[in-house]
Structure formats: structure tokens, C-alpha cells
Protein backbone atom coordinates (compact mmCIF):
# COMPACT_ATOMS: atom_id res chain seq x y z
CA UNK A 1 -1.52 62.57 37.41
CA UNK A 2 0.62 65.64 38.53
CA UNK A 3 2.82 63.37 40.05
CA UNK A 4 4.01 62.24 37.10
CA UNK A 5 5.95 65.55 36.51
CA UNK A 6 8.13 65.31 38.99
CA UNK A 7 11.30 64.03 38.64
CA UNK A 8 11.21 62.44 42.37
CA UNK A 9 8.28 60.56 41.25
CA UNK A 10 10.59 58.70 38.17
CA UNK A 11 13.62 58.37 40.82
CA UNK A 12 11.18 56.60 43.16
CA UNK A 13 10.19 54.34 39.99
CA UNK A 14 13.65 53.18 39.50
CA UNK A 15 14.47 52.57 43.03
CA UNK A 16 11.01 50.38 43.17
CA UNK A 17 12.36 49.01 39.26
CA UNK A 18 15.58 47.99 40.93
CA UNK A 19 14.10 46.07 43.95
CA UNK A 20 11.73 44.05 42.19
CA UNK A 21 14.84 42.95 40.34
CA UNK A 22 15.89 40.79 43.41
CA UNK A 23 12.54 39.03 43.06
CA UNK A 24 12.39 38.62 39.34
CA UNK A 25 16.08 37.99 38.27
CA UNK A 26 14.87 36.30 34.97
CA UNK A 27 13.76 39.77 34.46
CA UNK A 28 16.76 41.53 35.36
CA UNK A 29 17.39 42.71 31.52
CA UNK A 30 14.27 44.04 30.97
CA UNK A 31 13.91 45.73 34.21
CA UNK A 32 17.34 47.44 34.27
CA UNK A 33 16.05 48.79 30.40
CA UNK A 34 13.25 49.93 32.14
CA UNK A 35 15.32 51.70 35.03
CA UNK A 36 17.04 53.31 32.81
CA UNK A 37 14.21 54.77 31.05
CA UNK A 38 12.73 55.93 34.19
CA UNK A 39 16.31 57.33 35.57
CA UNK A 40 16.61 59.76 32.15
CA UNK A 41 12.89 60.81 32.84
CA UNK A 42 13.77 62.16 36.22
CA UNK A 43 17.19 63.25 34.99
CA UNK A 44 14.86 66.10 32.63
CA UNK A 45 11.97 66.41 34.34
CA UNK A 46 12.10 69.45 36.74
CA UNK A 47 11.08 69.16 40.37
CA UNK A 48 8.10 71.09 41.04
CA UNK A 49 7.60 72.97 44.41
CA UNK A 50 10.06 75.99 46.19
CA UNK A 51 13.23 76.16 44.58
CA UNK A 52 15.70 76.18 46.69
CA UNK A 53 17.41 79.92 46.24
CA UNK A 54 13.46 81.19 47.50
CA UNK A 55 13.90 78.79 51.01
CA UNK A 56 16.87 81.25 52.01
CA UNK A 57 14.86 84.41 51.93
């Protein structure tokens, strides 16, 4: 369940979203809605772990 508050979790939900489309093009409207919806979640969700200014020190 933490996983779901990363944004590289949502981004990997759209990219799965978007190839299922090739399999389900009947679908293609309601998974491209659905794409979207994941795309804005990762879009504000921050990325937990080291930010990246802390790697350089």
C-alpha cells in the first residue's frame, strides 16, 4: 500500500494502461480516460526516497 504514493508507481500504471490498449482496442476510450487519470496522479504525487540534491553530497 505504500506503493501507491509514489508517483513511479501511477507512471508504471499508465504505461501497463496503454499496452493493454493494443489488446483491447474496443476499449481504447475508456482506457486512454483511465491513463489519463493515472498520468495526473503521478504528475502530483511526489516520489518518495533520496532527493536528488542529497545524492551529490
Amino acid at each position: 500500500m505504500k506503493r501507491l504514493k509514489e508517483a513511479s508507481t501511477w507512471a508504471g500504471v499508465a504505461g501497463i494502461l496503454q499496452a493493454l490498449k493494443a489488446f483491447l482496442p474496443q476499449h481504447a476510450a475508456v482506457i486512454d480516460g483511465l491513463t489519463v487519470v493515472a498520468g495526473a496522479v503521478a504528475a502530483v504525487v511526489p516520489e518518495k526516497g533520496t532527493p536528488a540534491q542529497d545524492v551529490a553530497k
